[in-house]
PDB file of N, CA and C in Angstrom:
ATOM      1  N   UNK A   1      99.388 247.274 162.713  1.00  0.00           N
ATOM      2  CA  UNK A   1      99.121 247.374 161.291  1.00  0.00           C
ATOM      3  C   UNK A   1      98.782 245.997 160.707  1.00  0.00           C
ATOM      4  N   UNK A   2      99.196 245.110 161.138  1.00  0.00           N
ATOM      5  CA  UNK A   2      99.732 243.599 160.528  1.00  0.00           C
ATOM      6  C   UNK A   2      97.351 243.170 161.289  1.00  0.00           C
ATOM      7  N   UNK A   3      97.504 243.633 162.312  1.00  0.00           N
ATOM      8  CA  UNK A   3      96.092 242.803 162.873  1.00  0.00           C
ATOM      9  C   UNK A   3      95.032 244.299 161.882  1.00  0.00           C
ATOM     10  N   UNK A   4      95.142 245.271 161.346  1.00  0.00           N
ATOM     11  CA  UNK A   4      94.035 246.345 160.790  1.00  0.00           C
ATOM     12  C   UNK A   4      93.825 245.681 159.546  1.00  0.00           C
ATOM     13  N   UNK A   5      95.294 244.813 158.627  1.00  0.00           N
ATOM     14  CA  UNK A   5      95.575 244.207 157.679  1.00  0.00           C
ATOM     15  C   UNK A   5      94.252 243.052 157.817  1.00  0.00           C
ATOM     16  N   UNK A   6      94.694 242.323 158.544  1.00  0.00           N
ATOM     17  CA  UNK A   6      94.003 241.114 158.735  1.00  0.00           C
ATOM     18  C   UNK A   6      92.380 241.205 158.896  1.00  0.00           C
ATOM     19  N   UNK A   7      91.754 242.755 159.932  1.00  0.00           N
ATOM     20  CA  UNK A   7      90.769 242.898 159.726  1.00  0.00           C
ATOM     21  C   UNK A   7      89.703 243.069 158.165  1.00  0.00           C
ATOM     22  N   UNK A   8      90.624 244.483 157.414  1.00  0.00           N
ATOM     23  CA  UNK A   8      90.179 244.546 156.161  1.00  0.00           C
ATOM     24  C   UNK A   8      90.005 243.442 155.640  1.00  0.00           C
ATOM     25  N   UNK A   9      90.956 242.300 155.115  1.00  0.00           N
ATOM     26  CA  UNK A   9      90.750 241.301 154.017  1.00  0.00           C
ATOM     27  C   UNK A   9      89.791 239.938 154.943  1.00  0.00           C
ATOM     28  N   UNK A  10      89.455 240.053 156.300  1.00  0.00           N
ATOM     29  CA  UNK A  10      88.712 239.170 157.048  1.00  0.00           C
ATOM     30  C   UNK A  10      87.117 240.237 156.489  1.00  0.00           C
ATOM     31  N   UNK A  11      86.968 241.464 156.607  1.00  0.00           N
ATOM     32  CA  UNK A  11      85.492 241.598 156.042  1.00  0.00           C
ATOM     33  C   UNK A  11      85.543 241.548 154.001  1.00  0.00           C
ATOM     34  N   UNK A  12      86.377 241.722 153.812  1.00  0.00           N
ATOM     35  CA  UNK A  12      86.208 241.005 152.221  1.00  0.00           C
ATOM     36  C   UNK A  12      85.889 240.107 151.934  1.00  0.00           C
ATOM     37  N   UNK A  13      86.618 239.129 152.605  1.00  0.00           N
ATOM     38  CA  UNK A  13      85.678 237.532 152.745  1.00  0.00           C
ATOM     39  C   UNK A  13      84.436 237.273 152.991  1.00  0.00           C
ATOM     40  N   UNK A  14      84.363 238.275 154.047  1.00  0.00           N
ATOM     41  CA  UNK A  14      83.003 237.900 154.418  1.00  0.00           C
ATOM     42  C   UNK A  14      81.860 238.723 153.259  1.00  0.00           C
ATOM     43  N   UNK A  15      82.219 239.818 152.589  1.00  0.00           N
ATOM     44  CA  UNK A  15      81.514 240.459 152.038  1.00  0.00           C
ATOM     45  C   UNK A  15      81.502 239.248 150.928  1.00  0.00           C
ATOM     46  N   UNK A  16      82.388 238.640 150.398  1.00  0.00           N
ATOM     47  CA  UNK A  16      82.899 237.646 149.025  1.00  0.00           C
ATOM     48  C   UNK A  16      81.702 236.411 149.083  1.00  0.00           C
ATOM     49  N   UNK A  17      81.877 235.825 150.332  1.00  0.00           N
ATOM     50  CA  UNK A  17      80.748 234.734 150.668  1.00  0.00           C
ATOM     51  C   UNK A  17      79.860 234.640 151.356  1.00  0.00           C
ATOM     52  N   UNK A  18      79.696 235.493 152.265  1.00  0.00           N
ATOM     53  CA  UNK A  18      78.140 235.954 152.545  1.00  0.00           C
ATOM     54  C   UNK A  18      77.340 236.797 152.631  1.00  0.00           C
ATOM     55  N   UNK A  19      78.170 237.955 151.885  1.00  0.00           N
ATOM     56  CA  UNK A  19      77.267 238.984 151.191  1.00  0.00           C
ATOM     57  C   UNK A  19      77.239 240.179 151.870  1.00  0.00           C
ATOM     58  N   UNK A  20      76.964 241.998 151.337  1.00  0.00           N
ATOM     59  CA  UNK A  20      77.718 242.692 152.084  1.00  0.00           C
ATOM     60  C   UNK A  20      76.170 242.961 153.158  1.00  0.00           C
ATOM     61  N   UNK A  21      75.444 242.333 153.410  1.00  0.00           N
ATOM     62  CA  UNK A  21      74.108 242.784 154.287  1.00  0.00           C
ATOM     63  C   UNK A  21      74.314 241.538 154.980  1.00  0.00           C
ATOM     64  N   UNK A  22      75.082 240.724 154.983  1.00  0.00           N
ATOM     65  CA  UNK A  22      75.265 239.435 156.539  1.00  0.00           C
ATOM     66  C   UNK A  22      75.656 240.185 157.611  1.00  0.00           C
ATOM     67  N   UNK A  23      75.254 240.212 158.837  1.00  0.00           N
ATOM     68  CA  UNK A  23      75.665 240.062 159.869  1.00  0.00           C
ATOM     69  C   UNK A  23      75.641 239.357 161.042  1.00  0.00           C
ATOM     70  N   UNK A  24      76.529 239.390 161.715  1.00  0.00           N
ATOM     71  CA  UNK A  24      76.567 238.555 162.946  1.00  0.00           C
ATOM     72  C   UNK A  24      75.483 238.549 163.830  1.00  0.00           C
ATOM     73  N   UNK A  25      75.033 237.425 164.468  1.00  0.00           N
ATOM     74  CA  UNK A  25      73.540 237.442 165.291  1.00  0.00           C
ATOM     75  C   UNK A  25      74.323 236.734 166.731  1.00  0.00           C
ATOM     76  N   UNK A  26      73.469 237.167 166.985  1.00  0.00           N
ATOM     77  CA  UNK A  26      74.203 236.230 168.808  1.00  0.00           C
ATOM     78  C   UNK A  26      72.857 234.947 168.781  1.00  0.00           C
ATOM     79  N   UNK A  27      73.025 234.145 169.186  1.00  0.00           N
ATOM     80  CA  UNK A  27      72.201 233.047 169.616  1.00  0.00           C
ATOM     81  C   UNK A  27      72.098 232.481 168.132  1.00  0.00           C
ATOM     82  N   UNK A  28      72.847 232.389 167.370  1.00  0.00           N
ATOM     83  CA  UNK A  28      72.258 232.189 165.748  1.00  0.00           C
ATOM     84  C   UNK A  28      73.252 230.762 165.359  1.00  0.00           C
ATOM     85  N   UNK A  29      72.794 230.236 164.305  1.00  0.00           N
ATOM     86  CA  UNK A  29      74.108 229.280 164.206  1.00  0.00           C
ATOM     87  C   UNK A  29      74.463 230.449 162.944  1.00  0.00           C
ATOM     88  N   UNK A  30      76.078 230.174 162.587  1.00  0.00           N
ATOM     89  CA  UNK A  30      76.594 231.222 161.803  1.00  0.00           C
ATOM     90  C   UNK A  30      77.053 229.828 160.604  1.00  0.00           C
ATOM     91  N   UNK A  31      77.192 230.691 159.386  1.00  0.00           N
ATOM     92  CA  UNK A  31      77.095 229.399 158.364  1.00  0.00           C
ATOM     93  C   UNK A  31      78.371 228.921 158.315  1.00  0.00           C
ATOM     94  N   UNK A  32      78.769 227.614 158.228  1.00  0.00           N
ATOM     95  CA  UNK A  32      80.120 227.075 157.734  1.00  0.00           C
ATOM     96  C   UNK A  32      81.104 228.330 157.224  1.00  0.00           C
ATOM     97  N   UNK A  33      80.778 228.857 156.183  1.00  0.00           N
ATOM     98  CA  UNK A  33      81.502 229.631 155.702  1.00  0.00           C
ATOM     99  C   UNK A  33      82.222 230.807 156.447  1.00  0.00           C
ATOM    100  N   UNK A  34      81.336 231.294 157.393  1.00  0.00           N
ATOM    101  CA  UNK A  34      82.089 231.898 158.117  1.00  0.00           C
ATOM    102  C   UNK A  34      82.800 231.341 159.115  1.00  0.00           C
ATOM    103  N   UNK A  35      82.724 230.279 159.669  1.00  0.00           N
ATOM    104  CA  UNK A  35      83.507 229.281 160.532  1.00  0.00           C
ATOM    105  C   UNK A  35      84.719 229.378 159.533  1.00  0.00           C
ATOM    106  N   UNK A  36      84.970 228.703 158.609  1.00  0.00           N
ATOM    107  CA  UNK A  36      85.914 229.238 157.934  1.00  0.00           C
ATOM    108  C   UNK A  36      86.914 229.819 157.093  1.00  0.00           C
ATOM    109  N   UNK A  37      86.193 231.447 157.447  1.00  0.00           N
ATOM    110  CA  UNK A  37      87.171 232.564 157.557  1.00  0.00           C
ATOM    111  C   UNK A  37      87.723 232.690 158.448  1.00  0.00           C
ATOM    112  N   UNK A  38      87.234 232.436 160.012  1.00  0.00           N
ATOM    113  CA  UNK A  38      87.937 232.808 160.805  1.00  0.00           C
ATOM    114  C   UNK A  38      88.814 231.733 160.941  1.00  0.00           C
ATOM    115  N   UNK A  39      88.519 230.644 160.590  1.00  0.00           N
ATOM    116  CA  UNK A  39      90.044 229.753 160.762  1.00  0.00           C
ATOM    117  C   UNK A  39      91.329 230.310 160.105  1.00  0.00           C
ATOM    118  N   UNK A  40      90.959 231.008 158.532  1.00  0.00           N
ATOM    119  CA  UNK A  40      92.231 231.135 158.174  1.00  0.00           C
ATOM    120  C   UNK A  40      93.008 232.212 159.041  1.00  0.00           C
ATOM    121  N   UNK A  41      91.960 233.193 160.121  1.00  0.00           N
ATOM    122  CA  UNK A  41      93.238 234.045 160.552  1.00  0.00           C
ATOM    123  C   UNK A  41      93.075 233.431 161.921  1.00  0.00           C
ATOM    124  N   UNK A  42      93.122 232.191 162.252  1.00  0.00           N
ATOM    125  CA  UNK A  42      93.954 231.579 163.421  1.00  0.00           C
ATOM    126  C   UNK A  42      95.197 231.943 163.847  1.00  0.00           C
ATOM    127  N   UNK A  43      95.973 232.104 165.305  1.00  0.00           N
ATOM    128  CA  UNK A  43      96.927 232.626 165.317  1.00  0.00           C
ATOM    129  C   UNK A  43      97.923 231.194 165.363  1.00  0.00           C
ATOM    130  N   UNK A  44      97.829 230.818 164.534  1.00  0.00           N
ATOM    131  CA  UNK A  44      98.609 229.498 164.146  1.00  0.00           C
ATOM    132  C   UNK A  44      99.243 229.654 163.184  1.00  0.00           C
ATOM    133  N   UNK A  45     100.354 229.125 163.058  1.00  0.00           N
ATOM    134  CA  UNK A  45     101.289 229.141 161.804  1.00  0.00           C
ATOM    135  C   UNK A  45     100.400 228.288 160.583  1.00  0.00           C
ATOM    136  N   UNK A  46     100.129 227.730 160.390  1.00  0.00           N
ATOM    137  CA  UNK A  46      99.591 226.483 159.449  1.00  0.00           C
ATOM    138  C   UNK A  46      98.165 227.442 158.782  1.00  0.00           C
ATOM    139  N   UNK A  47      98.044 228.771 159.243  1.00  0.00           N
ATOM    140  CA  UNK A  47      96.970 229.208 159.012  1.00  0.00           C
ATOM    141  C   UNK A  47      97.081 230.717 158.020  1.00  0.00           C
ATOM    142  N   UNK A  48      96.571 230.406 156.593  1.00  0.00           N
ATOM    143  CA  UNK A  48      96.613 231.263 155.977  1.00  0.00           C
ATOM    144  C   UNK A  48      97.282 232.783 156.014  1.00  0.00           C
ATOM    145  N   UNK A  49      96.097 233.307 156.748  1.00  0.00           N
ATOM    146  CA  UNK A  49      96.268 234.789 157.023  1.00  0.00           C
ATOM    147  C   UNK A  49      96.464 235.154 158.480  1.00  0.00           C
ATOM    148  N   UNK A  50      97.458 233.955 159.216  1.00  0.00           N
ATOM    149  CA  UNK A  50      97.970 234.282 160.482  1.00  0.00           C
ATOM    150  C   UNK A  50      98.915 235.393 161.020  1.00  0.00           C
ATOM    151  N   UNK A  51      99.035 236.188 161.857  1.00  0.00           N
ATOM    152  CA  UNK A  51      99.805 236.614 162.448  1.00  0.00           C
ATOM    153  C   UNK A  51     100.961 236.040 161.779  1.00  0.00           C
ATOM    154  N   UNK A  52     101.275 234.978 162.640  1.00  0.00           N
ATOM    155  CA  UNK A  52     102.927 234.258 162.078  1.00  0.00           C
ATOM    156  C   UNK A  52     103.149 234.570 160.517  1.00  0.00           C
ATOM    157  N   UNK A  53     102.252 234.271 159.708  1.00  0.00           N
ATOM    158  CA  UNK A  53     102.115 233.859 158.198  1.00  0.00           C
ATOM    159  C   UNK A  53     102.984 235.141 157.428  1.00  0.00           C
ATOM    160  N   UNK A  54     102.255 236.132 158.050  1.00  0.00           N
ATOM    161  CA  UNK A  54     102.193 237.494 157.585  1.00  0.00           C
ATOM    162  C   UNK A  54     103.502 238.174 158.041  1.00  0.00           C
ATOM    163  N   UNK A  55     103.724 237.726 159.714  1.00  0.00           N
ATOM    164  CA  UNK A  55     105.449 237.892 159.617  1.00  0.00           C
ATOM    165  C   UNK A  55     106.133 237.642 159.562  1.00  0.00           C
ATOM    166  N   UNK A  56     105.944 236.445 158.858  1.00  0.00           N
ATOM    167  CA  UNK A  56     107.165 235.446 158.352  1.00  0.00           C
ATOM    168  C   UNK A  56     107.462 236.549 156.523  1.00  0.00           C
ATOM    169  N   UNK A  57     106.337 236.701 156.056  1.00  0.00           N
ATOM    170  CA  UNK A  57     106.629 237.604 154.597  1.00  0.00           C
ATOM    171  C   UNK A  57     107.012 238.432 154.561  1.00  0.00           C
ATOM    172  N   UNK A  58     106.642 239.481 155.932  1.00  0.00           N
ATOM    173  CA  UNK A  58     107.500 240.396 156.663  1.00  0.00           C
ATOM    174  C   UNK A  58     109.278 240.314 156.227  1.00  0.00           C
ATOM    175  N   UNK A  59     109.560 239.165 157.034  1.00  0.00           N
ATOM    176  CA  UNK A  59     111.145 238.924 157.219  1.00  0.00           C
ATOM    177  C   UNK A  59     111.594 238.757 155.740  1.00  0.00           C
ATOM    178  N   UNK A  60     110.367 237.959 154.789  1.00  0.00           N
ATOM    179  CA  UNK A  60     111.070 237.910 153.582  1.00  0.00           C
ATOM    180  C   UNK A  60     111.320 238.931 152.720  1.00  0.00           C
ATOM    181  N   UNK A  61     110.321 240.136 152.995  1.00  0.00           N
ATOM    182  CA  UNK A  61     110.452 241.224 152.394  1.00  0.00           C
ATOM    183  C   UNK A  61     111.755 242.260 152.990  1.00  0.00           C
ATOM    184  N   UNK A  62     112.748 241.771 154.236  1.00  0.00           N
ATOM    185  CA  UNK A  62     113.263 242.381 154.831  1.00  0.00           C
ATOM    186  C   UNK A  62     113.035 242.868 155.588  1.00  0.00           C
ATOM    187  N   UNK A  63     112.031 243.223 156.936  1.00  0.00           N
ATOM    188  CA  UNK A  63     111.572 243.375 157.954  1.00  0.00           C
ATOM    189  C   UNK A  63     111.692 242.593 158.906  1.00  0.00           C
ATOM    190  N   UNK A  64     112.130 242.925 160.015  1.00  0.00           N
ATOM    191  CA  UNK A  64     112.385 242.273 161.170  1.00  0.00           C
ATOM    192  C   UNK A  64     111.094 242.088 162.282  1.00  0.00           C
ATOM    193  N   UNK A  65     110.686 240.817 162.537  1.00  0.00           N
ATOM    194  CA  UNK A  65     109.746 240.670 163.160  1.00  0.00           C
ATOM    195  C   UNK A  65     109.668 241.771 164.875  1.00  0.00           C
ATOM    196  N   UNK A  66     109.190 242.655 164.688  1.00  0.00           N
ATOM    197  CA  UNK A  66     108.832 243.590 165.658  1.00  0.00           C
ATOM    198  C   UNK A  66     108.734 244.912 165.280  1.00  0.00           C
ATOM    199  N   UNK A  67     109.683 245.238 164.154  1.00  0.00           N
ATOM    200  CA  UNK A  67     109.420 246.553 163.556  1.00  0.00           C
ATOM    201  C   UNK A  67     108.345 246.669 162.811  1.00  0.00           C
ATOM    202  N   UNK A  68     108.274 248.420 162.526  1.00  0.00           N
ATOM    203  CA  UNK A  68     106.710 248.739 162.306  1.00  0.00           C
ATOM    204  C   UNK A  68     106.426 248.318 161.159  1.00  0.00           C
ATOM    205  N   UNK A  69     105.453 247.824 160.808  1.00  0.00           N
ATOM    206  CA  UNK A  69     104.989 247.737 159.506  1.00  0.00           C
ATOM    207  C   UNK A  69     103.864 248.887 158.792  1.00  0.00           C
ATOM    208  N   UNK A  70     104.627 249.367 157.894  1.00  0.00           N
ATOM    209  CA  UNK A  70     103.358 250.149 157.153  1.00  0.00           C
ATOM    210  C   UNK A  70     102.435 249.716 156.036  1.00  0.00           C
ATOM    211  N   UNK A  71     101.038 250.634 155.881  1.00  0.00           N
ATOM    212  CA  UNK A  71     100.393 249.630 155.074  1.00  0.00           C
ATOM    213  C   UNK A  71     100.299 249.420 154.177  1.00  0.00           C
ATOM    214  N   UNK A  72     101.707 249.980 153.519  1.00  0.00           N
ATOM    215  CA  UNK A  72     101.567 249.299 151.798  1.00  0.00           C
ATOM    216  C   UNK A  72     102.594 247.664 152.122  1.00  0.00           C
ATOM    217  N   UNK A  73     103.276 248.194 153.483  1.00  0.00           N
ATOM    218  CA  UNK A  73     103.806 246.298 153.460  1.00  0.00           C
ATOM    219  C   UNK A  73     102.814 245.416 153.460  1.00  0.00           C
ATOM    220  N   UNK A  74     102.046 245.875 154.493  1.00  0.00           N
ATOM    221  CA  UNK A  74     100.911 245.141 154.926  1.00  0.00           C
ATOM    222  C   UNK A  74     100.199 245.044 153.655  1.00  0.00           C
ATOM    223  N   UNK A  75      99.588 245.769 152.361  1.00  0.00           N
ATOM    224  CA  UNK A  75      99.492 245.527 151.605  1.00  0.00           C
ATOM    225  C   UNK A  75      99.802 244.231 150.514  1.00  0.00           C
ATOM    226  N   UNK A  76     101.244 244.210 151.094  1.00  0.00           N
ATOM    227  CA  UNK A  76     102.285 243.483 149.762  1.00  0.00           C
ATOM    228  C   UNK A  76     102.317 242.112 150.387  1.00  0.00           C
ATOM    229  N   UNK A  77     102.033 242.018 151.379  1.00  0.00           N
ATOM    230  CA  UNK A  77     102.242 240.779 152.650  1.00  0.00           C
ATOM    231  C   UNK A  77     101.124 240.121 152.282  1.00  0.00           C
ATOM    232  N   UNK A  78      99.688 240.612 152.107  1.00  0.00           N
ATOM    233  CA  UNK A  78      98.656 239.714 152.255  1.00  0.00           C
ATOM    234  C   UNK A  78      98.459 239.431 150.634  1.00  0.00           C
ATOM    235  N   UNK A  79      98.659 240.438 150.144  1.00  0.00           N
ATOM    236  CA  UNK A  79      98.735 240.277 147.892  1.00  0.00           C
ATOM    237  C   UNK A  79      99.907 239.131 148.254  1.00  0.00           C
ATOM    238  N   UNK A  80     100.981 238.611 148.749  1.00  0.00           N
ATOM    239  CA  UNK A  80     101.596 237.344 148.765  1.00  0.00           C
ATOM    240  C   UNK A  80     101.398 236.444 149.284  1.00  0.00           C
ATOM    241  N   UNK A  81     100.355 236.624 150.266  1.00  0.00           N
ATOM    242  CA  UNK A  81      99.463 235.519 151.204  1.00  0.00           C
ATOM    243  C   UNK A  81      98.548 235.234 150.164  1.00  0.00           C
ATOM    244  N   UNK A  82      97.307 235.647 149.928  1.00  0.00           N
ATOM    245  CA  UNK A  82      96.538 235.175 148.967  1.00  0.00           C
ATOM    246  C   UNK A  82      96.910 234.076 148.242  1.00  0.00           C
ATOM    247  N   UNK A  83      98.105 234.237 146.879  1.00  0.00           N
ATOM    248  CA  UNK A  83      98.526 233.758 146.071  1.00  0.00           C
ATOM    249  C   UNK A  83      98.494 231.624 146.601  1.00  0.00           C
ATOM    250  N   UNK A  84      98.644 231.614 147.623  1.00  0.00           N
ATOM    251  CA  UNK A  84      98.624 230.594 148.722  1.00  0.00           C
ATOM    252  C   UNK A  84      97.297 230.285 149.505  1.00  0.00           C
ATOM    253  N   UNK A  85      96.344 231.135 148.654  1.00  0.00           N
ATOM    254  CA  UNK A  85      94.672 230.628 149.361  1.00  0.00           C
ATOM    255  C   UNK A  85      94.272 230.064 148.110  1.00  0.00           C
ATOM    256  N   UNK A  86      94.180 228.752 148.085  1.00  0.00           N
ATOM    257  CA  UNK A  86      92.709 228.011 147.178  1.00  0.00           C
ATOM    258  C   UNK A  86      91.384 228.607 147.223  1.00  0.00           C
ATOM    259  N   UNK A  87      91.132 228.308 148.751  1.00  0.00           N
ATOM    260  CA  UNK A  87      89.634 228.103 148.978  1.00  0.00           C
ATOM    261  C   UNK A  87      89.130 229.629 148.511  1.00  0.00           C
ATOM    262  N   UNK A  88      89.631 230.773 148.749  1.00  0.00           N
ATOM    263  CA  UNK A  88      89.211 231.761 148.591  1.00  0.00           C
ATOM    264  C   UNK A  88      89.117 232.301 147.041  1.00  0.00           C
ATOM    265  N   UNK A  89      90.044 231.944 146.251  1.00  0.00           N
ATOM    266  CA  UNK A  89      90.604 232.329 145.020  1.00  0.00           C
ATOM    267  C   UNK A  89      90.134 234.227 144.798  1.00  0.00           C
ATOM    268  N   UNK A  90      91.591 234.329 145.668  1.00  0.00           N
ATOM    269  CA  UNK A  90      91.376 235.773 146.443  1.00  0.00           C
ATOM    270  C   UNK A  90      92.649 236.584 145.112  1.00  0.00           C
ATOM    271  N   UNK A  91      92.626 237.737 144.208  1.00  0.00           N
ATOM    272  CA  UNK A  91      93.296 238.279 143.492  1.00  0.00           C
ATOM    273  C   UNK A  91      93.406 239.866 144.711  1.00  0.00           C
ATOM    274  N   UNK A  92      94.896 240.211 144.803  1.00  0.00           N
ATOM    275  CA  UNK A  92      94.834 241.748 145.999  1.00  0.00           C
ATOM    276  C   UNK A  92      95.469 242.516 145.126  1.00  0.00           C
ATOM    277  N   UNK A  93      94.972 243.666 144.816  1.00  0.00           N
ATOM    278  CA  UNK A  93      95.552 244.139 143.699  1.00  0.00           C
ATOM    279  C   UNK A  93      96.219 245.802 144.927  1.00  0.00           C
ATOM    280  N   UNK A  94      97.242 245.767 144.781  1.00  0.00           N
ATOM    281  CA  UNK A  94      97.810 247.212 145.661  1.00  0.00           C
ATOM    282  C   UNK A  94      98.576 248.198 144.700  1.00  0.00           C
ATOM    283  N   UNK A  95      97.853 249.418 144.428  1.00  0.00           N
ATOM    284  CA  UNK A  95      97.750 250.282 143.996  1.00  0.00           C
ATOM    285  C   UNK A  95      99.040 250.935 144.516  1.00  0.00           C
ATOM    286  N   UNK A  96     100.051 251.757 143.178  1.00  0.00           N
ATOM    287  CA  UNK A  96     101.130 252.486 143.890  1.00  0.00           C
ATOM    288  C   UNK A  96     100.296 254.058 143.450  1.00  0.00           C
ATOM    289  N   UNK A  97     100.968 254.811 144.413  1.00  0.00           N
ATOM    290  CA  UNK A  97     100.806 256.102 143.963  1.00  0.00           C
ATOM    291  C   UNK A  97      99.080 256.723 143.427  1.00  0.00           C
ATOM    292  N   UNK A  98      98.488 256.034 144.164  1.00  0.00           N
ATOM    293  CA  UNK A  98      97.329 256.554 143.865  1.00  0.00           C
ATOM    294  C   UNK A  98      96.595 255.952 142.784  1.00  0.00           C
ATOM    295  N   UNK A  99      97.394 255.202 141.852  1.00  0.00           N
ATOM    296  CA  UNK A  99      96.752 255.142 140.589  1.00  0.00           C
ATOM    297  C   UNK A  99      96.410 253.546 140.625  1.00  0.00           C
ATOM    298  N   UNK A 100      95.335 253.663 140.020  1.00  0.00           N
ATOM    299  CA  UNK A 100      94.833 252.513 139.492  1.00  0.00           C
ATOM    300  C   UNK A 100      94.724 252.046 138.003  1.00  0.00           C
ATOM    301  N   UNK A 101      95.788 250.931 137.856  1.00  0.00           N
ATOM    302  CA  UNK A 101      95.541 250.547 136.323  1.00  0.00           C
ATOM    303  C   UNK A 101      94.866 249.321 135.656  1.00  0.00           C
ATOM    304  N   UNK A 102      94.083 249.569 135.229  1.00  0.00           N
ATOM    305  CA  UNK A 102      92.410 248.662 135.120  1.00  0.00           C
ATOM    306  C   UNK A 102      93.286 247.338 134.307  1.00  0.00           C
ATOM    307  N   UNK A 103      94.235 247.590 133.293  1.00  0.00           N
ATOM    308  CA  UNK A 103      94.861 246.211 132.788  1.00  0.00           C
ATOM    309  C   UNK A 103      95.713 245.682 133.447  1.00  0.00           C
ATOM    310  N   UNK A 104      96.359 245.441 134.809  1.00  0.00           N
ATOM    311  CA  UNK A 104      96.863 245.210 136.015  1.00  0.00           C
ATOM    312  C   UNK A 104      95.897 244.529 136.650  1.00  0.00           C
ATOM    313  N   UNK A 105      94.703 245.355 136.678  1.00  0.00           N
ATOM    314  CA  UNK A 105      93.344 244.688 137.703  1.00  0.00           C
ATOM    315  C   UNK A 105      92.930 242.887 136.594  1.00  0.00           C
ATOM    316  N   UNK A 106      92.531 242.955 135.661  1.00  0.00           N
ATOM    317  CA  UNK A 106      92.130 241.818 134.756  1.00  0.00           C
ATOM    318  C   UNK A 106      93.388 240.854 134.409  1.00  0.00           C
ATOM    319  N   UNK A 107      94.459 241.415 134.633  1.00  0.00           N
ATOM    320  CA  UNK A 107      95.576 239.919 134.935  1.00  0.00           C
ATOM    321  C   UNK A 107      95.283 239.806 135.772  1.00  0.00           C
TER     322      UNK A 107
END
């Protein structure tokens, strides 16, 4: 759940800064920008939207690093990761219960 997490908000980025018709080319140089996104989900601690990062918020939310995570944690994990990205100036807005409330979204 924690790496499906990491996929979703890794193509947001990419949709955010290089647009949702970029794709990957083989033999191509790929722009800075995507160099780094993928740094932030390095599996390094020091790295944004790492593995570690994400289960370290895990433990803070009360989860024990190995148990399952579901994806409104995974949700709540990366909406508290963000808050800790500059470069991105990334807002995760996680919806309870279906509903979406548009004055929630603009704070």
């Amino acid at each position: 759940m924690l790496r499906c997490g990491q996929m979703m908000l890794a193509q947001a980025l990419i949709c955010r800064h290089l647009g949702r018709d970029w794709q990957w080319e083989k033999h191509k140089k790929q722009p800075e920008e995507y160099h780094r996104i993928l740094r932030c989900f390095l599996d390094r601690k020091a790295c944004c939207y790492s593995i570690h990062q994400m289960a370290q918020v895990c433990v803070g939310e009360g989860k024990s690093i190995g148990e399952w995570f579901g994806p409104n944690t995974v949700a709540q994990v990366l909406k508290k990761l963000a808050l800790f990205d500059e470069w991105n100036s990334l807002a995760v807005y996680v919806s309870m219960g279906n509903t979406v409330v548009i004055e929630d979204i603009r704070k």
